[in-house]
N, C-alpha and C. Protein backbone atom coordinates (compact mmCIF):
# COMPACT_ATOMS: atom_id res chain seq x y z
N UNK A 1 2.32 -11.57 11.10
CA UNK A 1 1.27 -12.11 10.25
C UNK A 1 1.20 -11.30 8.96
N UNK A 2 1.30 -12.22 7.68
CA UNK A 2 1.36 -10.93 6.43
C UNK A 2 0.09 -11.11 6.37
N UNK A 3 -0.45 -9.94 5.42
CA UNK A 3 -1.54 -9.95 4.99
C UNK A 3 -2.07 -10.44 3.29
N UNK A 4 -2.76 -11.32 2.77
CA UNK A 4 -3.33 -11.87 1.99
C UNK A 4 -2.67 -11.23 0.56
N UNK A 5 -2.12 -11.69 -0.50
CA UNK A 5 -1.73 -11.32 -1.63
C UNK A 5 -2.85 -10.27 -2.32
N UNK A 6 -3.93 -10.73 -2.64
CA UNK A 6 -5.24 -10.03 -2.99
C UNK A 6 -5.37 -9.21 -2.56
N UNK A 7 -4.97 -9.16 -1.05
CA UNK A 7 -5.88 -7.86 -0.42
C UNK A 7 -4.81 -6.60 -0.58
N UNK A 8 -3.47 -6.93 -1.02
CA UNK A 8 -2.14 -6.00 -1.33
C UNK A 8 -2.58 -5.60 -2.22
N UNK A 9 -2.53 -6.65 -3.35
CA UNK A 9 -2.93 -5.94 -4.94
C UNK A 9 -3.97 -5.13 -5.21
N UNK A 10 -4.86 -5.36 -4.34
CA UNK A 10 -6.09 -4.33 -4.74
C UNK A 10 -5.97 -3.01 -3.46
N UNK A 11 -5.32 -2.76 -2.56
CA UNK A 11 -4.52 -2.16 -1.81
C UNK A 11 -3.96 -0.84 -2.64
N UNK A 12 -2.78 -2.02 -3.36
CA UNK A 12 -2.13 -0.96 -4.22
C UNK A 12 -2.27 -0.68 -5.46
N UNK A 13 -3.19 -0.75 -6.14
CA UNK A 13 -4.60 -0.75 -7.27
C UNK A 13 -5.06 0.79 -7.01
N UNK A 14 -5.50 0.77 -5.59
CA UNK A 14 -6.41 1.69 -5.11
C UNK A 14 -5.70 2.37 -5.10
N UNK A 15 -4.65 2.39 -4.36
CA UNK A 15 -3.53 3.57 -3.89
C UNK A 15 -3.32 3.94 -5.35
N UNK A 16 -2.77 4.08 -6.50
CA UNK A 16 -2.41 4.24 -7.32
C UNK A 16 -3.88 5.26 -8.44
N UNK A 17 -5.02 4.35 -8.35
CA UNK A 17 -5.40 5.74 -8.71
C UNK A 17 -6.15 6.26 -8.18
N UNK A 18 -6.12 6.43 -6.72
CA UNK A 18 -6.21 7.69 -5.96
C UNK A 18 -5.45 8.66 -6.23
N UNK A 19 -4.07 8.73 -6.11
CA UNK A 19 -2.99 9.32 -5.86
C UNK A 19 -3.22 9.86 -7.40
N UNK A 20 -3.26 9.14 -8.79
CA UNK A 20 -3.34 8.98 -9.83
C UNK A 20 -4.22 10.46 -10.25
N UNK A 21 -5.19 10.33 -9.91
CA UNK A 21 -6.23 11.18 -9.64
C UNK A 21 -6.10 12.50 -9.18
N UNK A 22 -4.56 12.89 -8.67
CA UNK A 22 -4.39 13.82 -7.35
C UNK A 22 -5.13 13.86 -6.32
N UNK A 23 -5.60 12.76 -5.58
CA UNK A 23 -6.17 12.79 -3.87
C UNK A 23 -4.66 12.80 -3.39
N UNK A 24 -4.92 13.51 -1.92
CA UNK A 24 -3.49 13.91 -1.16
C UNK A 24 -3.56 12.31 -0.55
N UNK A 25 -1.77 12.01 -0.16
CA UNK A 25 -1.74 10.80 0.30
C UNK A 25 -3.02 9.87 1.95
N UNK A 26 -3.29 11.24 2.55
CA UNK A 26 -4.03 10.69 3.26
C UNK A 26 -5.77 10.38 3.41
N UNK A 27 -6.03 11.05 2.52
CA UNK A 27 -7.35 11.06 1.66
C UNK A 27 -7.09 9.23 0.85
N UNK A 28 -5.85 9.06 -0.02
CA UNK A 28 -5.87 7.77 -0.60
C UNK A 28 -5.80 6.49 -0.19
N UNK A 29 -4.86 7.12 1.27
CA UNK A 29 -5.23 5.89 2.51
C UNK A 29 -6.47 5.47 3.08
N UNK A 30 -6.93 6.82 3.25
CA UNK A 30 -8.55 6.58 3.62
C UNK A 30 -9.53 5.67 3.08
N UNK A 31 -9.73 5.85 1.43
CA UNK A 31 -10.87 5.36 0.57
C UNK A 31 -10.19 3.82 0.49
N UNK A 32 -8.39 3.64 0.38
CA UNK A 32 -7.72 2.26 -0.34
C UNK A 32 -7.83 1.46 1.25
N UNK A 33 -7.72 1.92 1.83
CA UNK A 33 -8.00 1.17 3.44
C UNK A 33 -9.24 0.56 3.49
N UNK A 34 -10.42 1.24 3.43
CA UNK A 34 -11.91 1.20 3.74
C UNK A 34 -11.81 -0.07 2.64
N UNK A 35 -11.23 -0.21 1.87
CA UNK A 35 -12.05 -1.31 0.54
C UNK A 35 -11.09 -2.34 0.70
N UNK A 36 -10.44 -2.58 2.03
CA UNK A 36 -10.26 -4.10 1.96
C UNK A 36 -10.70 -4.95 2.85
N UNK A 37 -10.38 -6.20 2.32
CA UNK A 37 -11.15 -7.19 3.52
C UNK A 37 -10.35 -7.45 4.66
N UNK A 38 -9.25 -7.26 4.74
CA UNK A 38 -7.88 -7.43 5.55
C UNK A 38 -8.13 -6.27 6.82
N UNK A 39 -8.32 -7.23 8.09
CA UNK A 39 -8.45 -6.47 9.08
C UNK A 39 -7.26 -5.87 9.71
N UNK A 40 -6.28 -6.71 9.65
CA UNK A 40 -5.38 -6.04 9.94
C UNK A 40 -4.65 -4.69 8.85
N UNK A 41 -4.63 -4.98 7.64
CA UNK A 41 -4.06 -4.08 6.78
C UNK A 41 -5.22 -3.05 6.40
N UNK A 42 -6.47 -2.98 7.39
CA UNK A 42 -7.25 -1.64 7.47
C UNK A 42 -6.38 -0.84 8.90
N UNK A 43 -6.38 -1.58 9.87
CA UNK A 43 -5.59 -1.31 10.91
C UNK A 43 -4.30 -0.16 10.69
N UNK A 44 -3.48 -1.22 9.48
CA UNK A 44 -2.40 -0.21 9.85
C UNK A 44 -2.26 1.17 8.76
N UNK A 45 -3.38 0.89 7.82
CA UNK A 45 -3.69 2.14 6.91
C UNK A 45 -4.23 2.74 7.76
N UNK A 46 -5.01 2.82 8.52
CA UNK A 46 -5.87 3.59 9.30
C UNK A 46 -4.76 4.34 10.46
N UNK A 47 -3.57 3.75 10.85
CA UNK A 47 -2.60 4.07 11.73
C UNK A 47 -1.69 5.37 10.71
N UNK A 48 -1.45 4.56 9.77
CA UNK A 48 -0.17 5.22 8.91
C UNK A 48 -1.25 6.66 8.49
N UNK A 49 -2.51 6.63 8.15
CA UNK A 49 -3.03 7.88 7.59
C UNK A 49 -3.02 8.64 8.74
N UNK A 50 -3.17 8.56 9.92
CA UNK A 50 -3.37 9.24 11.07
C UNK A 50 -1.58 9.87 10.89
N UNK A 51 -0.39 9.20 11.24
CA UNK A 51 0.85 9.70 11.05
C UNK A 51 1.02 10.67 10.16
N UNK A 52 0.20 9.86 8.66
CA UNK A 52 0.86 11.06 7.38
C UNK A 52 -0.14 12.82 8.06
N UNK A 53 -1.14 12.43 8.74
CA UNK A 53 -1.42 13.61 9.19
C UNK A 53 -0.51 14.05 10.12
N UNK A 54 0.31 13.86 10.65
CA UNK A 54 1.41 14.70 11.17
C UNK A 54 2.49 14.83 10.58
N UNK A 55 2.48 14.82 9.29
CA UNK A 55 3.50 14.99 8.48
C UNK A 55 4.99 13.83 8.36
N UNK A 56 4.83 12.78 8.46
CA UNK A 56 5.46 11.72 8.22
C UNK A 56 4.67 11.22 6.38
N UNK A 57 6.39 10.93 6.00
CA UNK A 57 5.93 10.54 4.59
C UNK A 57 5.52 9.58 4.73
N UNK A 58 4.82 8.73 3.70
CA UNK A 58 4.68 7.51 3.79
C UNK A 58 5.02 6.50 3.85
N UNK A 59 6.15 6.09 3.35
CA UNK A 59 6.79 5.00 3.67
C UNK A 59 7.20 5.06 5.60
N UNK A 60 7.44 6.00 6.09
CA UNK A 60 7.37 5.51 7.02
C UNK A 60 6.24 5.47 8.00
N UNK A 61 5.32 5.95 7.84
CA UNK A 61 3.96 6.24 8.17
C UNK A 61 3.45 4.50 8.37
N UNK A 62 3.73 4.08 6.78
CA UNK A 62 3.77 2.67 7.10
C UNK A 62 4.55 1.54 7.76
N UNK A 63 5.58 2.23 8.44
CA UNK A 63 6.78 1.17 8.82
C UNK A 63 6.20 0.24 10.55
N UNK A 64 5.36 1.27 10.71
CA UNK A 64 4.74 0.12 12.11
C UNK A 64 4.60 -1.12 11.78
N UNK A 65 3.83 -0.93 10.55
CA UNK A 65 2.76 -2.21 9.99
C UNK A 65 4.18 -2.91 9.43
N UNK A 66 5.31 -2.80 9.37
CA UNK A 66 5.94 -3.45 8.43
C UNK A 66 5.68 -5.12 7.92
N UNK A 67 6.04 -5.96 9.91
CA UNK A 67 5.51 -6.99 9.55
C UNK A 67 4.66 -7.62 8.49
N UNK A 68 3.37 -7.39 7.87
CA UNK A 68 2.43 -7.65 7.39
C UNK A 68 2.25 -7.46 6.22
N UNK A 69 3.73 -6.96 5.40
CA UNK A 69 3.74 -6.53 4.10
C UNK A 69 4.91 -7.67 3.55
N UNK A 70 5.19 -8.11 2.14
CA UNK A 70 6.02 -8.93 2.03
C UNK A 70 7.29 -7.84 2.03
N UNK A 71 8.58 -8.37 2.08
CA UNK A 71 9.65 -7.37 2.27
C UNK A 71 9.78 -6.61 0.98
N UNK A 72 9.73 -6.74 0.21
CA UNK A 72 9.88 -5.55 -1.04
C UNK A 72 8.90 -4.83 -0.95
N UNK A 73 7.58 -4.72 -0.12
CA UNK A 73 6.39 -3.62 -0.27
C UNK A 73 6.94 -2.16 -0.06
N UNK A 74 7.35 -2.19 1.15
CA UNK A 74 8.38 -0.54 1.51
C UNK A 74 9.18 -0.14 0.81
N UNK A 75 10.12 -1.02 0.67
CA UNK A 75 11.14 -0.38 -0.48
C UNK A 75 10.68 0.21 -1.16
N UNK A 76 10.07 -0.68 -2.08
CA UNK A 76 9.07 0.04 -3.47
C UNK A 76 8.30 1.85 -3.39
N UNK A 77 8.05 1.43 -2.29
CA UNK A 77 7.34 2.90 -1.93
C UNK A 77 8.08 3.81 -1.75
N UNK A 78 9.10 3.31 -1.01
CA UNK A 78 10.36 4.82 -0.65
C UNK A 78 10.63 5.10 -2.05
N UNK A 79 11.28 3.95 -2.28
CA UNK A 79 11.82 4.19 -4.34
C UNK A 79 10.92 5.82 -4.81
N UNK A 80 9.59 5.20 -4.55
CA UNK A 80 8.63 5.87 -4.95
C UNK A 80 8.62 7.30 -4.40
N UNK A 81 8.44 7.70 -3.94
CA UNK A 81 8.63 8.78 -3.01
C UNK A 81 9.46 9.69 -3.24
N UNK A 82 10.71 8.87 -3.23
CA UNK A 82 12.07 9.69 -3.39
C UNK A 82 12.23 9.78 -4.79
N UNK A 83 12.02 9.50 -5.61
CA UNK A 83 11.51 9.93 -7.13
C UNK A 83 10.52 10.44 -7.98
N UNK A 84 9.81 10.83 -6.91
CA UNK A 84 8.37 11.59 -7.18
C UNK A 84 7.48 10.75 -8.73
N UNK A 85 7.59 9.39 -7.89
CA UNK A 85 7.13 8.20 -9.14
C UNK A 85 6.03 7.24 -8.11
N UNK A 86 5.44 7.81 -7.07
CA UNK A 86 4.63 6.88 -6.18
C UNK A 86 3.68 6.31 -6.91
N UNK A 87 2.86 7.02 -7.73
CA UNK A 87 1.87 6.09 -8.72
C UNK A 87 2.12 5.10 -8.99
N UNK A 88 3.72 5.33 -9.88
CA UNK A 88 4.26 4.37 -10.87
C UNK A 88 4.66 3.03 -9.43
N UNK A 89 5.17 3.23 -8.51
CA UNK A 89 5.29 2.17 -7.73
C UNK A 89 4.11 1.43 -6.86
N UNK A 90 3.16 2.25 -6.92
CA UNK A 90 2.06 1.71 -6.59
C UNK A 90 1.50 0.61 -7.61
N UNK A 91 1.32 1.36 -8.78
CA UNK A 91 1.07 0.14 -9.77
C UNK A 91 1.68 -1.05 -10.32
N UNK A 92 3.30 -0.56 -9.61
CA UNK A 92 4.40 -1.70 -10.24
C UNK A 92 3.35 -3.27 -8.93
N UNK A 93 3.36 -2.40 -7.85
CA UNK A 93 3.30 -3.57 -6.71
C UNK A 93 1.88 -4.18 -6.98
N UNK A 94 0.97 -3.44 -7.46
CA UNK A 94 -0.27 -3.80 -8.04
C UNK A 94 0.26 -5.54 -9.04
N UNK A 95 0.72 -5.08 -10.36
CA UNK A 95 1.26 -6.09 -10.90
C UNK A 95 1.91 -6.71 -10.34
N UNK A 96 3.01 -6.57 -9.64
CA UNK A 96 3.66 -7.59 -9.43
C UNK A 96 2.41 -8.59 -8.39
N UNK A 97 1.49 -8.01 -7.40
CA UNK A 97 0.67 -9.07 -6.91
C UNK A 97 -0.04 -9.72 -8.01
N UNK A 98 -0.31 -9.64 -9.11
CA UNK A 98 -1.10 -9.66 -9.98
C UNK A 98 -0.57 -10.51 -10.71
N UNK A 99 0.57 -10.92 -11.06
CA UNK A 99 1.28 -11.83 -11.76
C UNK A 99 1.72 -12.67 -10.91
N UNK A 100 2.11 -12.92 -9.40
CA UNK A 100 2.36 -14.16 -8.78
C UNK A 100 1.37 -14.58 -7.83
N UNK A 101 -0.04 -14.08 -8.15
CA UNK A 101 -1.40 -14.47 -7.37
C UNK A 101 -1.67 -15.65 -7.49
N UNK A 102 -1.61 -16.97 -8.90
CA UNK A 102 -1.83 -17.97 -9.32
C UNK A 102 -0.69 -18.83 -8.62
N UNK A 103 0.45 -18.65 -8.46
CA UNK A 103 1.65 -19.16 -7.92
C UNK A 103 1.42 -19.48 -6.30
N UNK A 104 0.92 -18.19 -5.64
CA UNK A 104 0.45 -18.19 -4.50
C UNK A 104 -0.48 -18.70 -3.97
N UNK A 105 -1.47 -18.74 -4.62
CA UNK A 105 -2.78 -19.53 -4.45
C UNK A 105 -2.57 -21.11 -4.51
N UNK A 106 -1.52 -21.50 -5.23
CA UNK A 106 -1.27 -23.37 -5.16
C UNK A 106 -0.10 -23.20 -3.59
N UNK A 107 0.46 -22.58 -3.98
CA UNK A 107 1.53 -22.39 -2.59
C UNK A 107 0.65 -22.86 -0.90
């Protein structure tokens, strides 16, 4: 089951300036989790922040949840990660929900 275009973009909105901000990644899961309407994609933020507390990066922290993300969501993040550019991919995925939200919504 994916989870809602909207509830990604503002997902990764949040994530971005949390992180943006310097909050540590599991502090940004915390606050960007709590503020969506998506029960399931509180679920698996709430899973993956518990992991990044045992020291799993994030991208895979998130890979339980994979299902529920469209397939370029992870990538993007590892990208991110492994280039010490996570903001910048947080906000890319921000836009990119943000520019095919109208497309999706007639879909």
């Amino acid at each position: 089951m994916r989870t809602d275009n909207q509830s990604l973009g503002r997902f990764a909105s949040s994530m971005a300036t949390c992180l943006a901000s310097g909050l540590p990644v599991k502090k940004s899961l915390h606050l960007s989790g709590a503020g969506t309407r998506s029960r399931t994609l509180r679920k698996v933020v709430r899973a993956a922040s518990n992991s990044c507390d045992r020291g799993l990066p994030l991208s895979e922290a998130l890979e339980p949840g994979a299902q529920i993300f469209p397939r370029h969501f992870l990538p993007v993040i590892r990208a991110g990660e492994a280039t010490g550019r996570l903001v910048e991919a947080f906000q890319l995925l921000h836009q990119h929900s943000h520019r095919i939200g109208p497309s999706v919504r007639l879909v």
